[in-house]
PDB file of N, CA and C in Angstrom:
ATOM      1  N   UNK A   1     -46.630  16.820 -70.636  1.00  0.00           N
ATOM      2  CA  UNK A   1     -45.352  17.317 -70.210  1.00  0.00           C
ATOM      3  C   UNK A   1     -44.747  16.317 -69.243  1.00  0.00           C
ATOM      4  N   UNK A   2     -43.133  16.531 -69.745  1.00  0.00           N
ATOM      5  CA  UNK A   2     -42.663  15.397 -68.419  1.00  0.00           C
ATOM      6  C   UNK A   2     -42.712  15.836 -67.094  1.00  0.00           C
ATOM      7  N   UNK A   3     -42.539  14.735 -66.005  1.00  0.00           N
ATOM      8  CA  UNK A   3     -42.513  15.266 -64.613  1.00  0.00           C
ATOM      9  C   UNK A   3     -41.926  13.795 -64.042  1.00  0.00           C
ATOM     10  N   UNK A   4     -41.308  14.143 -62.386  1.00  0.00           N
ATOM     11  CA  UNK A   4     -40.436  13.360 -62.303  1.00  0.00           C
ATOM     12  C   UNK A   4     -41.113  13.409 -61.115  1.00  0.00           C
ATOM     13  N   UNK A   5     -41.420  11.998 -60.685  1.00  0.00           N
ATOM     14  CA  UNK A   5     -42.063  11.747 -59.109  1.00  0.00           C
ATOM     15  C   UNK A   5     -40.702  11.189 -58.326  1.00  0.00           C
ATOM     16  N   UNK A   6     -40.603  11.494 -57.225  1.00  0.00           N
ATOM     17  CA  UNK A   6     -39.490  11.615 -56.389  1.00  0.00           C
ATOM     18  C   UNK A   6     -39.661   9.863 -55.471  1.00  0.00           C
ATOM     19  N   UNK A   7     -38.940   9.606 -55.124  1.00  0.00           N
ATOM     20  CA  UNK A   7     -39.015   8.300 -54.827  1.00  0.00           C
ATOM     21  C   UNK A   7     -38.838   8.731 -53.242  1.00  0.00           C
ATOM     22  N   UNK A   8     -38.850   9.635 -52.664  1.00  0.00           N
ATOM     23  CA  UNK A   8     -38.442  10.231 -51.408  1.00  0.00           C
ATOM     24  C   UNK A   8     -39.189  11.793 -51.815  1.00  0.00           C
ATOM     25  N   UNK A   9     -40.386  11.607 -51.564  1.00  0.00           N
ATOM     26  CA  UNK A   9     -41.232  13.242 -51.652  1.00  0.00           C
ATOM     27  C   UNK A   9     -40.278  14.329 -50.763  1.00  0.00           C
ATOM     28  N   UNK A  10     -40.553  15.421 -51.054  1.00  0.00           N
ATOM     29  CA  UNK A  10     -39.906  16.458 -49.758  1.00  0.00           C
ATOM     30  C   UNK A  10     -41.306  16.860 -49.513  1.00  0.00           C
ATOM     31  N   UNK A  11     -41.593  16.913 -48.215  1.00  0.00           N
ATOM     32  CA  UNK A  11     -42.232  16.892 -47.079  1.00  0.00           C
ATOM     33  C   UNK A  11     -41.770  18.846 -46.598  1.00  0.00           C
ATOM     34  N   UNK A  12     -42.903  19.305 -47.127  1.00  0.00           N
ATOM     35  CA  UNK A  12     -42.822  21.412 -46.596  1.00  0.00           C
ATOM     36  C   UNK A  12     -44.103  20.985 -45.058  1.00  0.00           C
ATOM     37  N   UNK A  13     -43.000  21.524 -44.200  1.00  0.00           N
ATOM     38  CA  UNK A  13     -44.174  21.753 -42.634  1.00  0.00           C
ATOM     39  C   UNK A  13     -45.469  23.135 -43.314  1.00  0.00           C
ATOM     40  N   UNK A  14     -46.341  23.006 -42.592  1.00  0.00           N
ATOM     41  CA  UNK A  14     -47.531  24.215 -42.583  1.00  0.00           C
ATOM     42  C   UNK A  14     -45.989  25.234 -41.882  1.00  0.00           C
ATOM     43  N   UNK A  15     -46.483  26.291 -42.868  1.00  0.00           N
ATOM     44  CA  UNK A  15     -46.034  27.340 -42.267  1.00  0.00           C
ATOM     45  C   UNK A  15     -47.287  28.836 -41.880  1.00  0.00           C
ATOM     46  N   UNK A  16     -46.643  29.633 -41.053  1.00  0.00           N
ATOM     47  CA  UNK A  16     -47.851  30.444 -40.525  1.00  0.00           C
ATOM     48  C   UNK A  16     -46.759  31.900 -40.905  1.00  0.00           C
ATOM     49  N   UNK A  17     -47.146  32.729 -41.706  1.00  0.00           N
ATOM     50  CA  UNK A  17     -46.840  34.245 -41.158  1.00  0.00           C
ATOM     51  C   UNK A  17     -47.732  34.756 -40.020  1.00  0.00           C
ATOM     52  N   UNK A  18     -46.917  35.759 -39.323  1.00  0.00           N
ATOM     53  CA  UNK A  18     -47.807  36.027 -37.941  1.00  0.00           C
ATOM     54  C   UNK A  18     -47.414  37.717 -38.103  1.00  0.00           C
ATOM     55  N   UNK A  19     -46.187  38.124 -38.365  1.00  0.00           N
ATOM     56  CA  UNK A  19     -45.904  39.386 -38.297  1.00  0.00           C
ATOM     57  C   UNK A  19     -44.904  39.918 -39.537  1.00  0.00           C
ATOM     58  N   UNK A  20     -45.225  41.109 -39.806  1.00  0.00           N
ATOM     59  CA  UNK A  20     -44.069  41.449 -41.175  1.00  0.00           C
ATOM     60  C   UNK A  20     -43.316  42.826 -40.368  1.00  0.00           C
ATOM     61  N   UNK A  21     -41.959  43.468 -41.254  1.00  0.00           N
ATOM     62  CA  UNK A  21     -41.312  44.279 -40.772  1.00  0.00           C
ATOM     63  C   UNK A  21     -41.061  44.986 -42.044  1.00  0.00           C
ATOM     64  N   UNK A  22     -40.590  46.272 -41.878  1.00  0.00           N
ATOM     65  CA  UNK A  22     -40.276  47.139 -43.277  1.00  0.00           C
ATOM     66  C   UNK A  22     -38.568  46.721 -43.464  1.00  0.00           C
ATOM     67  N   UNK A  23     -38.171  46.317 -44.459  1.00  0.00           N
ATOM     68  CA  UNK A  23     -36.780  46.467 -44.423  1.00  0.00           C
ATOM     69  C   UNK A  23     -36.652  47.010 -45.486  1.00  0.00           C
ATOM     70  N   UNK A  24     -37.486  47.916 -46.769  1.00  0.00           N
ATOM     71  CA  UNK A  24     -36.504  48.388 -47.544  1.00  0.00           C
ATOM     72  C   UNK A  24     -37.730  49.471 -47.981  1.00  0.00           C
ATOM     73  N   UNK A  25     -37.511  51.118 -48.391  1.00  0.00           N
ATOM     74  CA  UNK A  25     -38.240  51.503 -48.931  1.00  0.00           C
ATOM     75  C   UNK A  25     -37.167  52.651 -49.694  1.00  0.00           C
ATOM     76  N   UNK A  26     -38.017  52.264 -51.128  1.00  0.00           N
ATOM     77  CA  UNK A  26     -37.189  52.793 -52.231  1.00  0.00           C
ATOM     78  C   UNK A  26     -38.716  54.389 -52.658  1.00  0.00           C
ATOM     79  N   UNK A  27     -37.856  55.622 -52.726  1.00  0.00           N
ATOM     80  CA  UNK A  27     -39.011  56.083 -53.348  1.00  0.00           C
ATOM     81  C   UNK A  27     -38.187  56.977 -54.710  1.00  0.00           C
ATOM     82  N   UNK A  28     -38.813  56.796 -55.809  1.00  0.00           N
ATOM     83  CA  UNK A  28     -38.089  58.049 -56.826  1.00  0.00           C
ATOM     84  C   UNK A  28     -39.244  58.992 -57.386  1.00  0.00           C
ATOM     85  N   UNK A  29     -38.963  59.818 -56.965  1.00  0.00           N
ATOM     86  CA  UNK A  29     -39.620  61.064 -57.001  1.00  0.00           C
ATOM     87  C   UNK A  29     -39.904  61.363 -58.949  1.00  0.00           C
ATOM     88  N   UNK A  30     -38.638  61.274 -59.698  1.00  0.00           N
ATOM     89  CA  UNK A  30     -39.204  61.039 -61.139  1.00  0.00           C
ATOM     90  C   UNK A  30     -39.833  60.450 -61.921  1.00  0.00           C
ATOM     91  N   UNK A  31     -39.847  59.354 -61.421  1.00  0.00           N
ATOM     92  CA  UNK A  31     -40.844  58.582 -61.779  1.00  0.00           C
ATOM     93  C   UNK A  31     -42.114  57.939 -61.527  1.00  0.00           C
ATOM     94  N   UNK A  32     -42.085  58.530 -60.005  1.00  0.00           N
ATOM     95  CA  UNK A  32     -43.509  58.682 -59.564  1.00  0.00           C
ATOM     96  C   UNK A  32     -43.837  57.209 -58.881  1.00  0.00           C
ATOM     97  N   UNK A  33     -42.793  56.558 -58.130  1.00  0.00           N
ATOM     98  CA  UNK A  33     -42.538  55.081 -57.842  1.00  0.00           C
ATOM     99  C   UNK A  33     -41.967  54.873 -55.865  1.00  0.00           C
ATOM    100  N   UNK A  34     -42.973  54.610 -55.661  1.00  0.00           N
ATOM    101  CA  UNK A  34     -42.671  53.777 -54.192  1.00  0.00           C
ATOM    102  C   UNK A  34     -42.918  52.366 -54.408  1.00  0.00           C
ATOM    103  N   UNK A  35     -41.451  51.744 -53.865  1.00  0.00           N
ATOM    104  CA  UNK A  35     -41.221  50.439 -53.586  1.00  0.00           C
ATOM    105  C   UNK A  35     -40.604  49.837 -51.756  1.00  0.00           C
ATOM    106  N   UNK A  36     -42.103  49.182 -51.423  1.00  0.00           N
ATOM    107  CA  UNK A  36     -41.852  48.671 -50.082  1.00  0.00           C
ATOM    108  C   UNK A  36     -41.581  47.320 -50.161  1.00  0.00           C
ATOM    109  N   UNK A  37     -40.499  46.910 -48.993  1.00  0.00           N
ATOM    110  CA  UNK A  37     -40.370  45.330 -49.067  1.00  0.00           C
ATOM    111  C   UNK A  37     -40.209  44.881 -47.668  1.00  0.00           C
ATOM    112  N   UNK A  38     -41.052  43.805 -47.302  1.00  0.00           N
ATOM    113  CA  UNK A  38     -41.049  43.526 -45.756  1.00  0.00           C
ATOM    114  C   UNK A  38     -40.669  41.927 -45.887  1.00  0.00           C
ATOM    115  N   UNK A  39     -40.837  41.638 -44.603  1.00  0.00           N
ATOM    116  CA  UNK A  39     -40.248  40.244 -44.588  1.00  0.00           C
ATOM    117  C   UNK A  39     -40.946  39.885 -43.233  1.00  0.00           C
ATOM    118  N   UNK A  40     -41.394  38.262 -43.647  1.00  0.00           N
ATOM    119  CA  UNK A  40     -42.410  38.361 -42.228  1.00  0.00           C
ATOM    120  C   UNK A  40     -41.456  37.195 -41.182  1.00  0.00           C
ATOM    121  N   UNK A  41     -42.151  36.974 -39.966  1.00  0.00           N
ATOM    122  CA  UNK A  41     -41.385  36.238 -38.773  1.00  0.00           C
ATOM    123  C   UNK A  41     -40.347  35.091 -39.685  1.00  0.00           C
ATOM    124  N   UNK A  42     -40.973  34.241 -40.957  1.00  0.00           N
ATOM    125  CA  UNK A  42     -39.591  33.264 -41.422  1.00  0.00           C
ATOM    126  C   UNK A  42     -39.096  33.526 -42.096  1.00  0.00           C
ATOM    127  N   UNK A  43     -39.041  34.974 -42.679  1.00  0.00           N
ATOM    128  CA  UNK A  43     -37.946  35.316 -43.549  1.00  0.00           C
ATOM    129  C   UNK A  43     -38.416  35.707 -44.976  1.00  0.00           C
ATOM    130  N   UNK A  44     -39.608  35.421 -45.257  1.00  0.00           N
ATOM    131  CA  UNK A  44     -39.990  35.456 -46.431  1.00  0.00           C
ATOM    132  C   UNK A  44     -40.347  36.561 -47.177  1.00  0.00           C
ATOM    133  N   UNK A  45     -39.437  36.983 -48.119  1.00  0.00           N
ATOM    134  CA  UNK A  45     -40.326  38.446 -48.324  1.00  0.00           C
ATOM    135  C   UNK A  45     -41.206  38.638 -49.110  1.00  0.00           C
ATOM    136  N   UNK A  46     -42.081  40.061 -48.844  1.00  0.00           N
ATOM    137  CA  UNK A  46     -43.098  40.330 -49.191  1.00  0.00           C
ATOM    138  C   UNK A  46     -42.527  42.578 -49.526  1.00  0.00           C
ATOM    139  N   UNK A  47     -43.148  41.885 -51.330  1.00  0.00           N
ATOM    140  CA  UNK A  47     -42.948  43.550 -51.910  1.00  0.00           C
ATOM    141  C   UNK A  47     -44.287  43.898 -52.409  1.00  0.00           C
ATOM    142  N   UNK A  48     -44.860  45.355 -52.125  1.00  0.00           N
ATOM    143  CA  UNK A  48     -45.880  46.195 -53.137  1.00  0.00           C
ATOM    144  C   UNK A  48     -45.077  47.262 -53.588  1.00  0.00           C
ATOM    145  N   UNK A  49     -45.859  47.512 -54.144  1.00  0.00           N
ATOM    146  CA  UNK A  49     -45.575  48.778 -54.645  1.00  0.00           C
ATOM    147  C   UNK A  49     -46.321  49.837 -54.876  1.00  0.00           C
ATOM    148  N   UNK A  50     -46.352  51.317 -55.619  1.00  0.00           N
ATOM    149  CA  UNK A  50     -47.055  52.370 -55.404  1.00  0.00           C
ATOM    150  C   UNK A  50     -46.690  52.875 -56.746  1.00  0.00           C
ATOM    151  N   UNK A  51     -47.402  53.105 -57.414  1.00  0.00           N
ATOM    152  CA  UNK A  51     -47.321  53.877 -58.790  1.00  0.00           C
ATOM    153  C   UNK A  51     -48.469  55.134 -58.719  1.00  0.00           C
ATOM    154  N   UNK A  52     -47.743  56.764 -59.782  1.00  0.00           N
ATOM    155  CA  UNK A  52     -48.430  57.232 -60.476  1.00  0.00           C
ATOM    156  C   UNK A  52     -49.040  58.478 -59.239  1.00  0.00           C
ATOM    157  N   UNK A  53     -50.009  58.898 -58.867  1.00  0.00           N
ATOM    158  CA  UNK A  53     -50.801  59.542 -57.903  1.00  0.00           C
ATOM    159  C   UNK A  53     -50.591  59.361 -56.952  1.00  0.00           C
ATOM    160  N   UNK A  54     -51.002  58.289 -56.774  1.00  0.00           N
ATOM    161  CA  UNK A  54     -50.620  57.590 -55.375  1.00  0.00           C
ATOM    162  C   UNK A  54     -49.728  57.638 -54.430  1.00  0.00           C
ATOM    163  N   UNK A  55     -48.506  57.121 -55.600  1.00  0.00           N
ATOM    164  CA  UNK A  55     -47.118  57.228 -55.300  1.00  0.00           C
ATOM    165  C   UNK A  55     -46.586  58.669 -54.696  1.00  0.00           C
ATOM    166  N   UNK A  56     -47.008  59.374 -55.726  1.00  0.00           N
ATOM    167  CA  UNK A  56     -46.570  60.691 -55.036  1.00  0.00           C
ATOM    168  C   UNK A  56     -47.376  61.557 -54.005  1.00  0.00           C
ATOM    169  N   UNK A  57     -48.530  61.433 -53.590  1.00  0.00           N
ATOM    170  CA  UNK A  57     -49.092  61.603 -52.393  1.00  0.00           C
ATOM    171  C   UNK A  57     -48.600  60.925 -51.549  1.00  0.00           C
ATOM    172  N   UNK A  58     -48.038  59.774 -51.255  1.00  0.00           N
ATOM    173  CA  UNK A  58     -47.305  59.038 -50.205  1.00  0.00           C
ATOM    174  C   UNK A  58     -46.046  59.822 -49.893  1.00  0.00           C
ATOM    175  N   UNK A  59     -45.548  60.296 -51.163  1.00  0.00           N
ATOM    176  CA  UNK A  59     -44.079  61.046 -51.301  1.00  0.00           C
ATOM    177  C   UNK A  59     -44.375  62.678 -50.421  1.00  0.00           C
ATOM    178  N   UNK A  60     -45.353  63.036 -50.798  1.00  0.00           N
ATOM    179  CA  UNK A  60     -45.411  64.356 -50.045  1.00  0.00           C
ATOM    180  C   UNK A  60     -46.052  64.426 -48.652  1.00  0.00           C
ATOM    181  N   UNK A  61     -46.477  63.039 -48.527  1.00  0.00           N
ATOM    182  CA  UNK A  61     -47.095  63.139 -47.442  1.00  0.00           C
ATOM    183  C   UNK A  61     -45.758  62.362 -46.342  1.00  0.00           C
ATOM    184  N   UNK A  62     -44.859  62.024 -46.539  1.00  0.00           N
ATOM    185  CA  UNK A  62     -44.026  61.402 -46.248  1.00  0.00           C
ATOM    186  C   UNK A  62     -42.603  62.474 -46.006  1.00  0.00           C
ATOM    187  N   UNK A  63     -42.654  63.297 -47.154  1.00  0.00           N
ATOM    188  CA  UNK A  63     -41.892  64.545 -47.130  1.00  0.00           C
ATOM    189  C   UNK A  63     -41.920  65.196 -45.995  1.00  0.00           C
ATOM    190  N   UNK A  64     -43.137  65.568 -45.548  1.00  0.00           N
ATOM    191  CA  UNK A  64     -43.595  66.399 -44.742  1.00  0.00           C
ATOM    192  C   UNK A  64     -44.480  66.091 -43.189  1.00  0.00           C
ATOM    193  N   UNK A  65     -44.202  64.721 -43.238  1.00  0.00           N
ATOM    194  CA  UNK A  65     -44.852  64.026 -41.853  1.00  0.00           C
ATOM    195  C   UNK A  65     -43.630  64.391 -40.673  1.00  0.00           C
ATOM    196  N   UNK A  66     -44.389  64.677 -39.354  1.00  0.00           N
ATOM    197  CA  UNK A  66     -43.639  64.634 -38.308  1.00  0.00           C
ATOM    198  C   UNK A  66     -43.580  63.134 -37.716  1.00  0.00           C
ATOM    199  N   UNK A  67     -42.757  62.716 -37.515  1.00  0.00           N
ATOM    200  CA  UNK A  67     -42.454  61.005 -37.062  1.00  0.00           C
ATOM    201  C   UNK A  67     -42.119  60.978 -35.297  1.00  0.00           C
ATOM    202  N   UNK A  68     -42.182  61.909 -34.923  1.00  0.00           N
ATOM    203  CA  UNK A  68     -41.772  62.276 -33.576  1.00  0.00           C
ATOM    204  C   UNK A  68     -42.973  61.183 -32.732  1.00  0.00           C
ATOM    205  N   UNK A  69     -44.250  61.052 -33.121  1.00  0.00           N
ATOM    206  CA  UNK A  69     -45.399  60.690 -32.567  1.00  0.00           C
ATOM    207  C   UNK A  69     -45.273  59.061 -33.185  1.00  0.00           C
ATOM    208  N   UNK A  70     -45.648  58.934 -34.104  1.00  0.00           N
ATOM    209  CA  UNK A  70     -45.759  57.500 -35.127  1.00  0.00           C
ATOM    210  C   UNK A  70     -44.423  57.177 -36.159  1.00  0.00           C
ATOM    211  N   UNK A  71     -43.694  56.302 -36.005  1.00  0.00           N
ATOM    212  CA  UNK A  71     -42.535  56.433 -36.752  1.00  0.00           C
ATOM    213  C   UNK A  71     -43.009  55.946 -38.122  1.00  0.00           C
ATOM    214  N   UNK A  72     -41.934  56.359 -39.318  1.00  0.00           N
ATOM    215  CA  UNK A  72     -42.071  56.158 -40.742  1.00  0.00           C
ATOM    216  C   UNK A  72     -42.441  54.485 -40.856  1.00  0.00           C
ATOM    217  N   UNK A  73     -42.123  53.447 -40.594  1.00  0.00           N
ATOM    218  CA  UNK A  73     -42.390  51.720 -40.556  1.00  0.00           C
ATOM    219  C   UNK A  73     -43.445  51.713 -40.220  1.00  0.00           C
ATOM    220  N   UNK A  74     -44.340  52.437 -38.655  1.00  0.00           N
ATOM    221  CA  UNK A  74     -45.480  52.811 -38.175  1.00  0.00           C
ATOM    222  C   UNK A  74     -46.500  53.069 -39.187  1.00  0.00           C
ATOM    223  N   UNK A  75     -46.117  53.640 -40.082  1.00  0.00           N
ATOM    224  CA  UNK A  75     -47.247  54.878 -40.597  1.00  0.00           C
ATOM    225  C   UNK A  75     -47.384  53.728 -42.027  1.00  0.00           C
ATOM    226  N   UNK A  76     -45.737  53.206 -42.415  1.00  0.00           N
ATOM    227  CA  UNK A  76     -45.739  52.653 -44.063  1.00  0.00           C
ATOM    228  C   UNK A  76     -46.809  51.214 -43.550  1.00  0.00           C
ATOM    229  N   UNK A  77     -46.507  50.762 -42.609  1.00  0.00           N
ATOM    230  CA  UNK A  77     -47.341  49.445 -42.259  1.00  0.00           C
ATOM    231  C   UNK A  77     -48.811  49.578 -41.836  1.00  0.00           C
ATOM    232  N   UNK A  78     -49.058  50.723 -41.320  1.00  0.00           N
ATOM    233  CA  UNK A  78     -50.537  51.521 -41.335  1.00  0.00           C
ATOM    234  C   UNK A  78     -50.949  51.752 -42.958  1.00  0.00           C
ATOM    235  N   UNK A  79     -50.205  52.184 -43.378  1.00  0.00           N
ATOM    236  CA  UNK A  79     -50.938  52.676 -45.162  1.00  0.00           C
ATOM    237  C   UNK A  79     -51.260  50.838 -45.700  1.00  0.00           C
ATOM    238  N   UNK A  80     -50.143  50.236 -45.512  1.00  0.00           N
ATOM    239  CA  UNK A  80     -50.371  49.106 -46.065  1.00  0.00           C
ATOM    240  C   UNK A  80     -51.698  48.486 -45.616  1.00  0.00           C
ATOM    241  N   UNK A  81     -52.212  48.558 -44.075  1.00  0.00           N
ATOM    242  CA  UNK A  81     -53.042  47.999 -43.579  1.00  0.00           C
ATOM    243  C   UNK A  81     -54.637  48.999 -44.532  1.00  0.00           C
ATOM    244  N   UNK A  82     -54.947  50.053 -44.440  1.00  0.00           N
ATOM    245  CA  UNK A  82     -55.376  50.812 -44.688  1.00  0.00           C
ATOM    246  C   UNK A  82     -55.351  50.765 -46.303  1.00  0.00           C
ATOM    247  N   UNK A  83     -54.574  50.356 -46.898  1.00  0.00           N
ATOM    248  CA  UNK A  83     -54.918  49.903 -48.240  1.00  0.00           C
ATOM    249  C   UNK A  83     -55.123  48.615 -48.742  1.00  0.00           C
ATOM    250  N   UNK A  84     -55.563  47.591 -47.465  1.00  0.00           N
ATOM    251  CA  UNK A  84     -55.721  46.056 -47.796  1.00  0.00           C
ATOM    252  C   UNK A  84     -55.082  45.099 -48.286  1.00  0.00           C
ATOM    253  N   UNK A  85     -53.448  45.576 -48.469  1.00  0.00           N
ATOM    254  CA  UNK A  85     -52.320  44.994 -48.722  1.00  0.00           C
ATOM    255  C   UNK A  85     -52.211  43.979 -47.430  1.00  0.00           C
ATOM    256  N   UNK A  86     -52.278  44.259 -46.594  1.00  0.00           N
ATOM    257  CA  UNK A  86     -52.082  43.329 -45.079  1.00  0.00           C
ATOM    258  C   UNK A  86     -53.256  43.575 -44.252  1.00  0.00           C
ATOM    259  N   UNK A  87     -53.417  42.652 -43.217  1.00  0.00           N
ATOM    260  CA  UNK A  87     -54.257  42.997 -42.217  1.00  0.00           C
ATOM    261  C   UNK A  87     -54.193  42.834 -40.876  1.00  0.00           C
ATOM    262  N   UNK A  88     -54.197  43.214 -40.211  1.00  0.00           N
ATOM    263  CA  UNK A  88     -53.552  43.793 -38.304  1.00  0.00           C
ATOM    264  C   UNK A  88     -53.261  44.856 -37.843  1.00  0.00           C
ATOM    265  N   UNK A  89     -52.644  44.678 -36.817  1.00  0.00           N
ATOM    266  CA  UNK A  89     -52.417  45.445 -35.952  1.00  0.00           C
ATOM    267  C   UNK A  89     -51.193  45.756 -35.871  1.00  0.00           C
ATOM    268  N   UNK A  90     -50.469  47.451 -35.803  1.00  0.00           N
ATOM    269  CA  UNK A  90     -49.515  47.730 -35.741  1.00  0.00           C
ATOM    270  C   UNK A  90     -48.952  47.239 -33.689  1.00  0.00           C
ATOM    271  N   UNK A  91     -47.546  46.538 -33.774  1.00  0.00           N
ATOM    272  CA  UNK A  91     -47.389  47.128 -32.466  1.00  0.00           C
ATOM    273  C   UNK A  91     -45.875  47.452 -32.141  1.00  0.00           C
ATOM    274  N   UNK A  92     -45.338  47.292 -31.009  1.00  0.00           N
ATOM    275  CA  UNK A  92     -44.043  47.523 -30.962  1.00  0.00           C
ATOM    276  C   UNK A  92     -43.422  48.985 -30.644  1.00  0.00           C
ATOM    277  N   UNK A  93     -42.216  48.787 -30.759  1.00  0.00           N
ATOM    278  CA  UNK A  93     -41.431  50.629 -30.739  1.00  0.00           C
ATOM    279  C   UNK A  93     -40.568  50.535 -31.846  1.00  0.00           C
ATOM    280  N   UNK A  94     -40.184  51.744 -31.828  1.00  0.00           N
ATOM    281  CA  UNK A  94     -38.946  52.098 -33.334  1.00  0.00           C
ATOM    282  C   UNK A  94     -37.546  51.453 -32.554  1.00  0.00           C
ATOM    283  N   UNK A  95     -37.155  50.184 -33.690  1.00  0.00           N
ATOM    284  CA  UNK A  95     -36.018  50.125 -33.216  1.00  0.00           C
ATOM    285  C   UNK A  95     -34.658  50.910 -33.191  1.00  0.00           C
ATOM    286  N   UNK A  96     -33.716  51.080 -32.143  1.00  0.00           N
ATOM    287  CA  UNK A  96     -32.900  51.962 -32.324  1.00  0.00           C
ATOM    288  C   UNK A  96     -31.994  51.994 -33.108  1.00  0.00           C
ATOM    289  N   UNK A  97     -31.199  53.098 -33.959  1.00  0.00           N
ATOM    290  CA  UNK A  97     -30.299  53.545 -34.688  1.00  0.00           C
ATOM    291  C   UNK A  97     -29.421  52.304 -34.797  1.00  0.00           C
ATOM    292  N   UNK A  98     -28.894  51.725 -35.717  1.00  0.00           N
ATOM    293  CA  UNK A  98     -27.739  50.904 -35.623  1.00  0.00           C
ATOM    294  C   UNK A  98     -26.616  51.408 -34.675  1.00  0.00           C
ATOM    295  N   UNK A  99     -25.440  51.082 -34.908  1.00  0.00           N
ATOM    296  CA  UNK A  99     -24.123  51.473 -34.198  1.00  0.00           C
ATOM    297  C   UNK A  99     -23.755  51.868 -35.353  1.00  0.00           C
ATOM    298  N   UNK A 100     -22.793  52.841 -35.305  1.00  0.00           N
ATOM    299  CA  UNK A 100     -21.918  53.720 -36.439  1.00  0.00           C
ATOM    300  C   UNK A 100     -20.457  52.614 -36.344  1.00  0.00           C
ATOM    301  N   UNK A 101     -20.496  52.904 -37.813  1.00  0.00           N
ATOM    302  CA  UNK A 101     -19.641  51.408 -37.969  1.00  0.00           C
ATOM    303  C   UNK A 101     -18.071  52.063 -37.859  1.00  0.00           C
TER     304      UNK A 101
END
């Protein structure tokens, strides 16, 4: 196969993830589908997902969680840890409400 050697390589620094954040969680209840997507300190994102059983034990358990103690990002980044998707330590607080636009 062809390939084209660069006469000027591009040069990628080591990069390090250190921390991820929840920015999107999709759940549909008909189809039995949780979709999480985080993004870590450079931006990069990172999606799993949840099918089938699973999925919907997350859904009812999620339905029916009090968040007053551990917030929903808290708990989704705990399951993740707890299911070997990631590994660390939760820390931080719930950030506050946006501004109403």
């Amino acid at each position: 196969m062809e390939e084209l050697t660069l006469t000027d390589p591009v040069v990628v620094p080591e990069t390090v993830s250190s921390s991820y954040k929840v920015t999107s969680l999709i759940l549909n209840f008909g189809t039995a589908y949780v979709h999480i997507e985080l993004v870590d300190n450079l931006g990069v994102l990172l999606m799993h997902d949840y099918t089938g059983q699973v999925a919907l034990d997350m859904m009812k358990w999620m339905n029916t969680a009090n968040f007053s103690v551990n917030s929903m990002h808290k708990r989704i980044l705990q399951k993740l840890t707890n299911d070997g998707v990631l590994v660390g330590t939760v820390t931080g607080t719930p950030d506050p409400p946006p501004p109403e636009l």
